[in-house]
PDB file of N, CA and C in Angstrom:
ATOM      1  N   UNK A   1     110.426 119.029  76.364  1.00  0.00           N
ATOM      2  CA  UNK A   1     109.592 118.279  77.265  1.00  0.00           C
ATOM      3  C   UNK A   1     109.215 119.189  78.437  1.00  0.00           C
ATOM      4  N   UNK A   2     107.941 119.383  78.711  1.00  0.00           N
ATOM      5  CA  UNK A   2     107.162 119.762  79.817  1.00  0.00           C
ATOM      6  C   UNK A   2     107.224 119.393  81.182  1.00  0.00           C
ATOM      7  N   UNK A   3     107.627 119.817  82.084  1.00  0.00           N
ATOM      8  CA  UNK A   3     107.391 119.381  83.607  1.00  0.00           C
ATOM      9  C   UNK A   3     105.857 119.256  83.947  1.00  0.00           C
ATOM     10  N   UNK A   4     105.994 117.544  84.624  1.00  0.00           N
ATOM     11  CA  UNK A   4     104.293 117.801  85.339  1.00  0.00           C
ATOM     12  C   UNK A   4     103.292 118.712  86.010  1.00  0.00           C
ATOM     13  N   UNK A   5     102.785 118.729  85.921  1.00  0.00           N
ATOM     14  CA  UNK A   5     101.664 120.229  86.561  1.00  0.00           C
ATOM     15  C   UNK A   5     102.044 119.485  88.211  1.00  0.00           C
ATOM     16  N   UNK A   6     101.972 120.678  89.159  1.00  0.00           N
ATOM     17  CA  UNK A   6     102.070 119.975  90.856  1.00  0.00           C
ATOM     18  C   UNK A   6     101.043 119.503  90.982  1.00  0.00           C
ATOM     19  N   UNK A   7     100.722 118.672  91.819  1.00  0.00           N
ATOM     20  CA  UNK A   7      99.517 118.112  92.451  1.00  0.00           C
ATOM     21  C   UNK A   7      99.459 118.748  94.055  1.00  0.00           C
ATOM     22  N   UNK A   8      99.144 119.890  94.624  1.00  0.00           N
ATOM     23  CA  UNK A   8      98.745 120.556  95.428  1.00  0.00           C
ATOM     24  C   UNK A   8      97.658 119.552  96.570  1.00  0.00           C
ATOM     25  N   UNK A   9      98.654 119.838  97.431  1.00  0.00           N
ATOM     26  CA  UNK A   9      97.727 119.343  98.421  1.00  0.00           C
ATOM     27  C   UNK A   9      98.563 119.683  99.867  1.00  0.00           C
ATOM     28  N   UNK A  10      98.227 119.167 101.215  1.00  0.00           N
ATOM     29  CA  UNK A  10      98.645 119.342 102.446  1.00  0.00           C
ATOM     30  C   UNK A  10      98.667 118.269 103.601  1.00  0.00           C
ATOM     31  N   UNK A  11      99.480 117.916 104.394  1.00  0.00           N
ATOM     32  CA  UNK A  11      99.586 117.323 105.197  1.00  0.00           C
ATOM     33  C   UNK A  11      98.707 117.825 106.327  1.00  0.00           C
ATOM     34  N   UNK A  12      98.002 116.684 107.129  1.00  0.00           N
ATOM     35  CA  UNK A  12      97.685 116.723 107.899  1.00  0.00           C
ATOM     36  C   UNK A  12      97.684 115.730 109.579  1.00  0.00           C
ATOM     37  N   UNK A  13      98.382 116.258 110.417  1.00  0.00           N
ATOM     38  CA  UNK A  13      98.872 115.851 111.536  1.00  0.00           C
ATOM     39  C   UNK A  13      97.894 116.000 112.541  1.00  0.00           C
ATOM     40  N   UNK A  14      97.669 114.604 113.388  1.00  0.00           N
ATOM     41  CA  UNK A  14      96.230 114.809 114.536  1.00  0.00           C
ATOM     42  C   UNK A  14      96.987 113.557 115.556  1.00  0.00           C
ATOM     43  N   UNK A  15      97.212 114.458 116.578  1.00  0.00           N
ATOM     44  CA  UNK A  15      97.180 113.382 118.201  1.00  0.00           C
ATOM     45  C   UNK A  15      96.141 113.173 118.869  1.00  0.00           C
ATOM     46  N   UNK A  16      95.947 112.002 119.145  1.00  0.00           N
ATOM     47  CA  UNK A  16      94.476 111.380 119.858  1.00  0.00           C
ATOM     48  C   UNK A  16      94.623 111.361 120.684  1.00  0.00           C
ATOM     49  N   UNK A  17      93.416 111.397 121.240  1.00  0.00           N
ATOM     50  CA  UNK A  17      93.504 111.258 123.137  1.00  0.00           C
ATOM     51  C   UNK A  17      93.920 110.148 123.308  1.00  0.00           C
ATOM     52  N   UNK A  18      94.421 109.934 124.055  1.00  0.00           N
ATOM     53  CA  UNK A  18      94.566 108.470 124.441  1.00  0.00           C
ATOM     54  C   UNK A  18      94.049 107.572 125.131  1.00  0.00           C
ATOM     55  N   UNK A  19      92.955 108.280 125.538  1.00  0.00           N
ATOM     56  CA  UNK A  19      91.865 107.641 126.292  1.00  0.00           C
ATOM     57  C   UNK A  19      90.404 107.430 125.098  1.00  0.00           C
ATOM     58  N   UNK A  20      91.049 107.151 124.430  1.00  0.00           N
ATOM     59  CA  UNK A  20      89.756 107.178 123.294  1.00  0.00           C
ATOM     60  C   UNK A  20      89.776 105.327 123.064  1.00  0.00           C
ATOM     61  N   UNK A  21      88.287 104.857 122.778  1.00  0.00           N
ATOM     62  CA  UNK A  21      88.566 103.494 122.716  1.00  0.00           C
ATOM     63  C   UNK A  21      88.318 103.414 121.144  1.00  0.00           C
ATOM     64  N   UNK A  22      88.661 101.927 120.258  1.00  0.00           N
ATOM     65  CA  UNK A  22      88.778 101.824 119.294  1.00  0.00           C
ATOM     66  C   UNK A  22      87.711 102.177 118.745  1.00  0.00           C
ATOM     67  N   UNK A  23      86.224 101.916 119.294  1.00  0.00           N
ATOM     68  CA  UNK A  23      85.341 102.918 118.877  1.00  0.00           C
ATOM     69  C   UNK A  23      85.400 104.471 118.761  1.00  0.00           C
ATOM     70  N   UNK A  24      85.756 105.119 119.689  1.00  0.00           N
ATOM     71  CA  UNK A  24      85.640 106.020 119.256  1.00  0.00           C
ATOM     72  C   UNK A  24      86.966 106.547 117.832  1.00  0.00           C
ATOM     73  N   UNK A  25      87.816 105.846 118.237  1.00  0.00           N
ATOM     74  CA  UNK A  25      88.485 105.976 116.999  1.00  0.00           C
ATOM     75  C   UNK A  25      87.755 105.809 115.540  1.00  0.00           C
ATOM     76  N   UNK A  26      87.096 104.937 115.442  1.00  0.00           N
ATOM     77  CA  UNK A  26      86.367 104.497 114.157  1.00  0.00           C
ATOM     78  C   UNK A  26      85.629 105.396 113.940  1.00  0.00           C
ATOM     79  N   UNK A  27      84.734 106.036 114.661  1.00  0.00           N
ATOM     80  CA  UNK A  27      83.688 107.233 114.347  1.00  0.00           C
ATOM     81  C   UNK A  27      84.590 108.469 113.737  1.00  0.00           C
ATOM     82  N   UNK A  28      85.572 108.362 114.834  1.00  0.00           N
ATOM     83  CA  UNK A  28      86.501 109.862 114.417  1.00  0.00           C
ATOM     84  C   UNK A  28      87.106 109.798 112.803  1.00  0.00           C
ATOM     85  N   UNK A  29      87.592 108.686 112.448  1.00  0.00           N
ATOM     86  CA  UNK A  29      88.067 107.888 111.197  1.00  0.00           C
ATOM     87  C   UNK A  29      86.914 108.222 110.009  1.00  0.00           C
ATOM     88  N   UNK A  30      85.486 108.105 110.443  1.00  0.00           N
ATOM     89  CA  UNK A  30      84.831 108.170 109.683  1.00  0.00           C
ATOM     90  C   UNK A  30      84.208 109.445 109.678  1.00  0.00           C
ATOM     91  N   UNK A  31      84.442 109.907 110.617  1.00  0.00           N
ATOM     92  CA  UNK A  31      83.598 111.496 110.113  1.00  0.00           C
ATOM     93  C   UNK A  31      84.935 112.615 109.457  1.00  0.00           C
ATOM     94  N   UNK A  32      86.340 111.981 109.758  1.00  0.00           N
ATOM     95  CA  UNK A  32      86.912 112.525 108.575  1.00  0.00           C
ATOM     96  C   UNK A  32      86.881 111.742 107.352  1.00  0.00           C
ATOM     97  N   UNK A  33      86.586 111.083 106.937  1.00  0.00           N
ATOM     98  CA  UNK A  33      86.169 110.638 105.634  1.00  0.00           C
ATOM     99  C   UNK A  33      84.825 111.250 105.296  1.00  0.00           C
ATOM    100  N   UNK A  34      84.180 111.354 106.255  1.00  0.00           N
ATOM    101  CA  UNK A  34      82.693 112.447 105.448  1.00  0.00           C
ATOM    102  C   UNK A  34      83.230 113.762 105.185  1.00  0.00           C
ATOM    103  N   UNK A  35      84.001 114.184 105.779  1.00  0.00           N
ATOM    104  CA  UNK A  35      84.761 115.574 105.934  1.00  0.00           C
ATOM    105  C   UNK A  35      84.849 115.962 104.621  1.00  0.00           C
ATOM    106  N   UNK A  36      86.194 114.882 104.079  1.00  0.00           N
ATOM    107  CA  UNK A  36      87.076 115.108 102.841  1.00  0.00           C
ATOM    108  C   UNK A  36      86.014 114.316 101.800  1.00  0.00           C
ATOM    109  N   UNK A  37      84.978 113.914 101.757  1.00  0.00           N
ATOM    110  CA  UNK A  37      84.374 113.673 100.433  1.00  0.00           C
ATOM    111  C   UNK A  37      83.187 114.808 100.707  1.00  0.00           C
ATOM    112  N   UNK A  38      82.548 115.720 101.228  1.00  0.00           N
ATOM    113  CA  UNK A  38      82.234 116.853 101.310  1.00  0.00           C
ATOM    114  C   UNK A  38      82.706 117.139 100.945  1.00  0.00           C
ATOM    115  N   UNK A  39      84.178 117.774 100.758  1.00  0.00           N
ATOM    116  CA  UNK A  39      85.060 118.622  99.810  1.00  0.00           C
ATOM    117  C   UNK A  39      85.333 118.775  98.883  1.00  0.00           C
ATOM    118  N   UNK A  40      85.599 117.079  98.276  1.00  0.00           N
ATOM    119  CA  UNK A  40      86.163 116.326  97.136  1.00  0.00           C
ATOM    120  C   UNK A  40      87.061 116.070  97.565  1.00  0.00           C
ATOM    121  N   UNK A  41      88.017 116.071  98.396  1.00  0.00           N
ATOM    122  CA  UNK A  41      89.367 115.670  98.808  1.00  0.00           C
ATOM    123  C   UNK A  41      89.191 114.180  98.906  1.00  0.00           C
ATOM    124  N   UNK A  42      90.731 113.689  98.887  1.00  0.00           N
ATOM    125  CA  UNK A  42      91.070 112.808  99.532  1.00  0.00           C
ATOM    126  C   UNK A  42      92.219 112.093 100.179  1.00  0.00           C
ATOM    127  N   UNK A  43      92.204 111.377 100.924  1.00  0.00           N
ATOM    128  CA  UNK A  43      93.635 111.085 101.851  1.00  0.00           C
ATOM    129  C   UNK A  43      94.154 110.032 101.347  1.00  0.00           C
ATOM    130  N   UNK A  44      95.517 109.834 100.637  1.00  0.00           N
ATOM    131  CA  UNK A  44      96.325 108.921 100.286  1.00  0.00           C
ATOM    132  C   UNK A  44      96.906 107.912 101.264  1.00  0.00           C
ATOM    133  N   UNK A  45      96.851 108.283 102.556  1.00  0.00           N
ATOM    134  CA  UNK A  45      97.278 108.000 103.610  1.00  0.00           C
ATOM    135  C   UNK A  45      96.207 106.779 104.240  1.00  0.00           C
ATOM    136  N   UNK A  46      97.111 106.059 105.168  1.00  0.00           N
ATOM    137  CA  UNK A  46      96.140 105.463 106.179  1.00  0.00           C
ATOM    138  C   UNK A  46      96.559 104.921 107.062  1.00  0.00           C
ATOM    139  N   UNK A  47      95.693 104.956 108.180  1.00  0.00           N
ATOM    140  CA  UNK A  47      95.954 104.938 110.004  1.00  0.00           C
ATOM    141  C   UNK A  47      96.220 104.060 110.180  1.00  0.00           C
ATOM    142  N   UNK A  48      97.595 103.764 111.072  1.00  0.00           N
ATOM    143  CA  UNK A  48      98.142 102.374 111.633  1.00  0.00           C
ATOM    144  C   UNK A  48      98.227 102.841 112.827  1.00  0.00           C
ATOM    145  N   UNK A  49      98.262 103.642 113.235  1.00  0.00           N
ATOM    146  CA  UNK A  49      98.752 104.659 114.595  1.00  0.00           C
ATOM    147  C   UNK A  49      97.615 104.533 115.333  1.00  0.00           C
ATOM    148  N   UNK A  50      97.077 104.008 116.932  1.00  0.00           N
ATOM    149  CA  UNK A  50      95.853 104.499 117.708  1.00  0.00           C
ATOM    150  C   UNK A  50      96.098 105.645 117.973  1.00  0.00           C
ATOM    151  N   UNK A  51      97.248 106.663 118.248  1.00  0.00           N
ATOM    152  CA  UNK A  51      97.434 108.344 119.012  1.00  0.00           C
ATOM    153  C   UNK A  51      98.009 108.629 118.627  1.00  0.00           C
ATOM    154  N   UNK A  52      98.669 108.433 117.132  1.00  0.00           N
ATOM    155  CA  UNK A  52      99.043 109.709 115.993  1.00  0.00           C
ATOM    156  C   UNK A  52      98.761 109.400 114.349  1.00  0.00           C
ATOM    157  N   UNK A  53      98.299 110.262 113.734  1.00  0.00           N
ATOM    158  CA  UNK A  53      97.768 110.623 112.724  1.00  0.00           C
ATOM    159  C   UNK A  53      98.196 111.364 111.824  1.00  0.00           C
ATOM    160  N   UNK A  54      99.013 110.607 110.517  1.00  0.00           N
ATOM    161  CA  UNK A  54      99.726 112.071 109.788  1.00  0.00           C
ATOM    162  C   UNK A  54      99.294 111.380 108.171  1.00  0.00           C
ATOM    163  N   UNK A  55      98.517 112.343 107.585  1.00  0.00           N
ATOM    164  CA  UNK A  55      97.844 111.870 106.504  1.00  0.00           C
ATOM    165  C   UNK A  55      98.089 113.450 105.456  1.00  0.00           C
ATOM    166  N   UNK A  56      98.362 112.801 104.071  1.00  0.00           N
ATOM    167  CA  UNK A  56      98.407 113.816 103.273  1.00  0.00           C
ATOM    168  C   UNK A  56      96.980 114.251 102.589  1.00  0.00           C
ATOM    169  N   UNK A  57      97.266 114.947 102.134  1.00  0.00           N
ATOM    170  CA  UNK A  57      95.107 115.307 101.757  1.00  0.00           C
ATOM    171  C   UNK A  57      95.383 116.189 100.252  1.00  0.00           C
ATOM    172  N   UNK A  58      94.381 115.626  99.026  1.00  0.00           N
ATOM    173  CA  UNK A  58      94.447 115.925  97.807  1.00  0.00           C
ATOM    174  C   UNK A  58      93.065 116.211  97.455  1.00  0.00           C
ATOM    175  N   UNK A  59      93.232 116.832  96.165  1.00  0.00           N
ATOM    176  CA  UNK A  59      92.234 117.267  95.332  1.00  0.00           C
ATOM    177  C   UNK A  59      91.291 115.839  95.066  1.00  0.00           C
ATOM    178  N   UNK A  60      90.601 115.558  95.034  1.00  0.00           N
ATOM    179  CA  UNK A  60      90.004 113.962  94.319  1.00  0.00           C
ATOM    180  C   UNK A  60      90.237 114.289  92.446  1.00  0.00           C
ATOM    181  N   UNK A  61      89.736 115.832  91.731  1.00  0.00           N
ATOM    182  CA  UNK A  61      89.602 115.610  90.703  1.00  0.00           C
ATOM    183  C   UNK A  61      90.801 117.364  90.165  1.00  0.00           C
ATOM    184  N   UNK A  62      91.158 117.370  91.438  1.00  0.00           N
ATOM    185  CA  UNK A  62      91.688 119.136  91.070  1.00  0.00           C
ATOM    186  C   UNK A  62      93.050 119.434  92.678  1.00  0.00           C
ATOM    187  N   UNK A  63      93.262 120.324  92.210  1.00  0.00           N
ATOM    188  CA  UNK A  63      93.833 120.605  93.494  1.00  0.00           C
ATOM    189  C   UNK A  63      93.360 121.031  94.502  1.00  0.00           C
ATOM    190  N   UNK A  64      93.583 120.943  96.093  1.00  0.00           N
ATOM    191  CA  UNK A  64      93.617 121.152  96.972  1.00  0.00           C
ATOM    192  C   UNK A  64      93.779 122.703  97.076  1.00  0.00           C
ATOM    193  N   UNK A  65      92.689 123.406  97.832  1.00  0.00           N
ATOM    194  CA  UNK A  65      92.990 124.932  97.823  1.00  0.00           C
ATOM    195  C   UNK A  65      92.892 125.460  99.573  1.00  0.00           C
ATOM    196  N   UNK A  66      93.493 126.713  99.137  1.00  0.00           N
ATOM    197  CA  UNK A  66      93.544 127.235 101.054  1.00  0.00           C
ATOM    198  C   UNK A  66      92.586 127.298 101.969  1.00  0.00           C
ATOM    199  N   UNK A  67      91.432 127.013 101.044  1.00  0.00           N
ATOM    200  CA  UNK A  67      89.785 126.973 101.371  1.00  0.00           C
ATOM    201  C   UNK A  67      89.386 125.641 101.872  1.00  0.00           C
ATOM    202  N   UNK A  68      90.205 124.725 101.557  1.00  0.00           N
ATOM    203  CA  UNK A  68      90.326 123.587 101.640  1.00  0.00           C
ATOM    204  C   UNK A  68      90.689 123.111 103.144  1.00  0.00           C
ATOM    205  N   UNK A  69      92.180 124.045 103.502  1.00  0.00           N
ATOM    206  CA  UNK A  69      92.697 123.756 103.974  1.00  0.00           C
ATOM    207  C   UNK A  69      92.055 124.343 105.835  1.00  0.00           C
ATOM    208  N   UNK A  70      91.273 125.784 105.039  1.00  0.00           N
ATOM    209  CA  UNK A  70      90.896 126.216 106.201  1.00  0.00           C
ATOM    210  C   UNK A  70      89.381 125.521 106.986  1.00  0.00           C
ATOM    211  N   UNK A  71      88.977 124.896 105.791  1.00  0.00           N
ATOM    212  CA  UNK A  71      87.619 123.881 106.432  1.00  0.00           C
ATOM    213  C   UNK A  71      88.021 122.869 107.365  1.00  0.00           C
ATOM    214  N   UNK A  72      89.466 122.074 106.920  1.00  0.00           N
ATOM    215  CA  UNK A  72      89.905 121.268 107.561  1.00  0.00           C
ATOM    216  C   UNK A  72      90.225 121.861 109.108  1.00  0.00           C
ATOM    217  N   UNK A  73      91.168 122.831 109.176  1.00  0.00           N
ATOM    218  CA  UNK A  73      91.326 123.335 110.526  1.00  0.00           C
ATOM    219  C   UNK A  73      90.117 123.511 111.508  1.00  0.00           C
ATOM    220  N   UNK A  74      89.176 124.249 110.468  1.00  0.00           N
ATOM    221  CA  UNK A  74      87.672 124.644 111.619  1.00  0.00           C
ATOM    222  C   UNK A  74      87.033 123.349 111.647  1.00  0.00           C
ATOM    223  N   UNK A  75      87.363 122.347 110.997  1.00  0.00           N
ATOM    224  CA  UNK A  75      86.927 120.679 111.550  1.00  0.00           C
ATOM    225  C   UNK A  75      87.765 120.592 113.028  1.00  0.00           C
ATOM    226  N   UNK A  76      88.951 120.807 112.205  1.00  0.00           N
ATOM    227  CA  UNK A  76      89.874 119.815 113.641  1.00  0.00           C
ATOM    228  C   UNK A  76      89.692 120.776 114.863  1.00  0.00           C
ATOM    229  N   UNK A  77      89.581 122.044 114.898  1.00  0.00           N
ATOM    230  CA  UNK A  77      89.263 122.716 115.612  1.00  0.00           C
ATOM    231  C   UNK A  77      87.932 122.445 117.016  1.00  0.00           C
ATOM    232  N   UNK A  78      87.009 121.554 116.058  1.00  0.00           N
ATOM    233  CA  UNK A  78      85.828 121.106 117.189  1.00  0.00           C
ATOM    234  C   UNK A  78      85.743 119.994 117.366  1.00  0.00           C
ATOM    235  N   UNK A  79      86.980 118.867 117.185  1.00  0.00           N
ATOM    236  CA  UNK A  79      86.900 117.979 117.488  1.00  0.00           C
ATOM    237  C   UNK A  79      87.763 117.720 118.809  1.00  0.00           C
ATOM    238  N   UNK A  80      86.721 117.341 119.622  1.00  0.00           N
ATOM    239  CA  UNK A  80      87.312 117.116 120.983  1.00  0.00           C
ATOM    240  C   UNK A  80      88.132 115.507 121.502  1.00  0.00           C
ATOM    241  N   UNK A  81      87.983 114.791 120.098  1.00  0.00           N
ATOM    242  CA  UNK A  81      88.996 113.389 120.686  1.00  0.00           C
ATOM    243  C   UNK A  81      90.608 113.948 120.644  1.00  0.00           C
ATOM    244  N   UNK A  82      90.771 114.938 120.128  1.00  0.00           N
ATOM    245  CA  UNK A  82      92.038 115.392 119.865  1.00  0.00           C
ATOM    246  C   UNK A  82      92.817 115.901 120.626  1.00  0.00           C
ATOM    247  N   UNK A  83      94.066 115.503 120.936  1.00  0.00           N
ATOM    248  CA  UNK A  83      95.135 116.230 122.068  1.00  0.00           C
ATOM    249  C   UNK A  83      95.600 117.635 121.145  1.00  0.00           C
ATOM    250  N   UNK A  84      96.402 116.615 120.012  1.00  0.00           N
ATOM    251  CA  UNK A  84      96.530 118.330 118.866  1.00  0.00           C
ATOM    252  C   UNK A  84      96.194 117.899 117.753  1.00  0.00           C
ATOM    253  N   UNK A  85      96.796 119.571 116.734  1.00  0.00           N
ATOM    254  CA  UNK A  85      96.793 118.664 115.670  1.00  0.00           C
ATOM    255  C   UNK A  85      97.426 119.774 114.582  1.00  0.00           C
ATOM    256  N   UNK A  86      97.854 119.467 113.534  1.00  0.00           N
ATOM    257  CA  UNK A  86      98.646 120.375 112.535  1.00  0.00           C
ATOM    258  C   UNK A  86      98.179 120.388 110.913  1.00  0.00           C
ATOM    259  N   UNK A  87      97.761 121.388 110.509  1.00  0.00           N
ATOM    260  CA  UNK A  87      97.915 121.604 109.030  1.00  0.00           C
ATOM    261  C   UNK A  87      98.342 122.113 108.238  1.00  0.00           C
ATOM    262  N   UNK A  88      99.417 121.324 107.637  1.00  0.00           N
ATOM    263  CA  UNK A  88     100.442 122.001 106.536  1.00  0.00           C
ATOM    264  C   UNK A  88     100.111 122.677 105.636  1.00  0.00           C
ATOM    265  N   UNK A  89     101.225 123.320 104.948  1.00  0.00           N
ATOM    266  CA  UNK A  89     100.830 124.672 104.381  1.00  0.00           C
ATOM    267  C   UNK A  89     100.755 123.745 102.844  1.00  0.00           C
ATOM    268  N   UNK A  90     100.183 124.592 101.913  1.00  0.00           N
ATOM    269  CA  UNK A  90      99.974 123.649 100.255  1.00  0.00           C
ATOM    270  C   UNK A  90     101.293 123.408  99.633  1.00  0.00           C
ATOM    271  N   UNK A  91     101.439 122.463  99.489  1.00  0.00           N
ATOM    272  CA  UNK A  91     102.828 121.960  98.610  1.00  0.00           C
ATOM    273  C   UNK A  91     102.584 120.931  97.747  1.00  0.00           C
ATOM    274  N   UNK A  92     103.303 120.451  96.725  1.00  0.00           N
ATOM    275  CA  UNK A  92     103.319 119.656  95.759  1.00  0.00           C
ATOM    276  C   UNK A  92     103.559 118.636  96.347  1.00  0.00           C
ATOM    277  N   UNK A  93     102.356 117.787  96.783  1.00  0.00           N
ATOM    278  CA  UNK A  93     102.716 116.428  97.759  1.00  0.00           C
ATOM    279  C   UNK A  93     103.662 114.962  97.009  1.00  0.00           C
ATOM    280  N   UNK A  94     103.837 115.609  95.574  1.00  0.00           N
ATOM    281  CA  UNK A  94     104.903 114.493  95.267  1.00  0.00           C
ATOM    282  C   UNK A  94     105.849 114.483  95.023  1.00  0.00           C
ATOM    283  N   UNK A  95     106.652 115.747  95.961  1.00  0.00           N
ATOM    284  CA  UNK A  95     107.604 115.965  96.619  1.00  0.00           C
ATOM    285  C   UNK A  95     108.041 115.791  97.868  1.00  0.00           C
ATOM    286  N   UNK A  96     106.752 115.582  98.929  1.00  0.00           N
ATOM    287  CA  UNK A  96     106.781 114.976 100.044  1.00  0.00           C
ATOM    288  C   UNK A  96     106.776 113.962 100.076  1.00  0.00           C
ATOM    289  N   UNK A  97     108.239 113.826 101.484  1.00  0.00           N
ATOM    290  CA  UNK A  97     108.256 112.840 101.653  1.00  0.00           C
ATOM    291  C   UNK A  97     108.133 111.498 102.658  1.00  0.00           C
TER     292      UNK A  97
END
């Protein structure tokens, strides 16, 4: 018997301003969802948090690549609702836990 192939993907961690109102939350919400279907990605995850954000991020039809990972950064990078924010390195997210 064969071990499953990994499913490659990365965590991604974002603190909000806290001066952001639920609107602007929603825009921010949604232009990372334009983000990750630009990519093909997608986030298994979802926001209960108003000022923290920790979402895992996958392939939609493949794995998640470092190319992937570095679009995401130069996103989070110009987004100014953000206090911080973190992107994990590629791991077999169904091992994370």
């Amino acid at each position: 018997m064969s071990a499953p192939c990994p499913e490659y993907g990365f965590i991604v961690s974002m603190e909000l301003a806290a001066s952001l109102s639920e609107r602007e939350r929603d825009r921010l919400r949604d232009a990372w969802e334009d983000l990750l279907a630009s990519r093909g990605l997608v986030s298994e995850g979802h926001v209960d948090d108003e000022e923290w954000w920790e979402l895992p991020v996958l392939g939609e039809a493949s794995q998640a690549t470092d190319a992937d990972r570095e679009a995401v950064r130069a996103w989070l990078e110009r987004r100014g609702e953000l206090r911080s924010w973190n992107v994990g390195e590629l791991v077999d997210v169904r091992d994370v836990d």
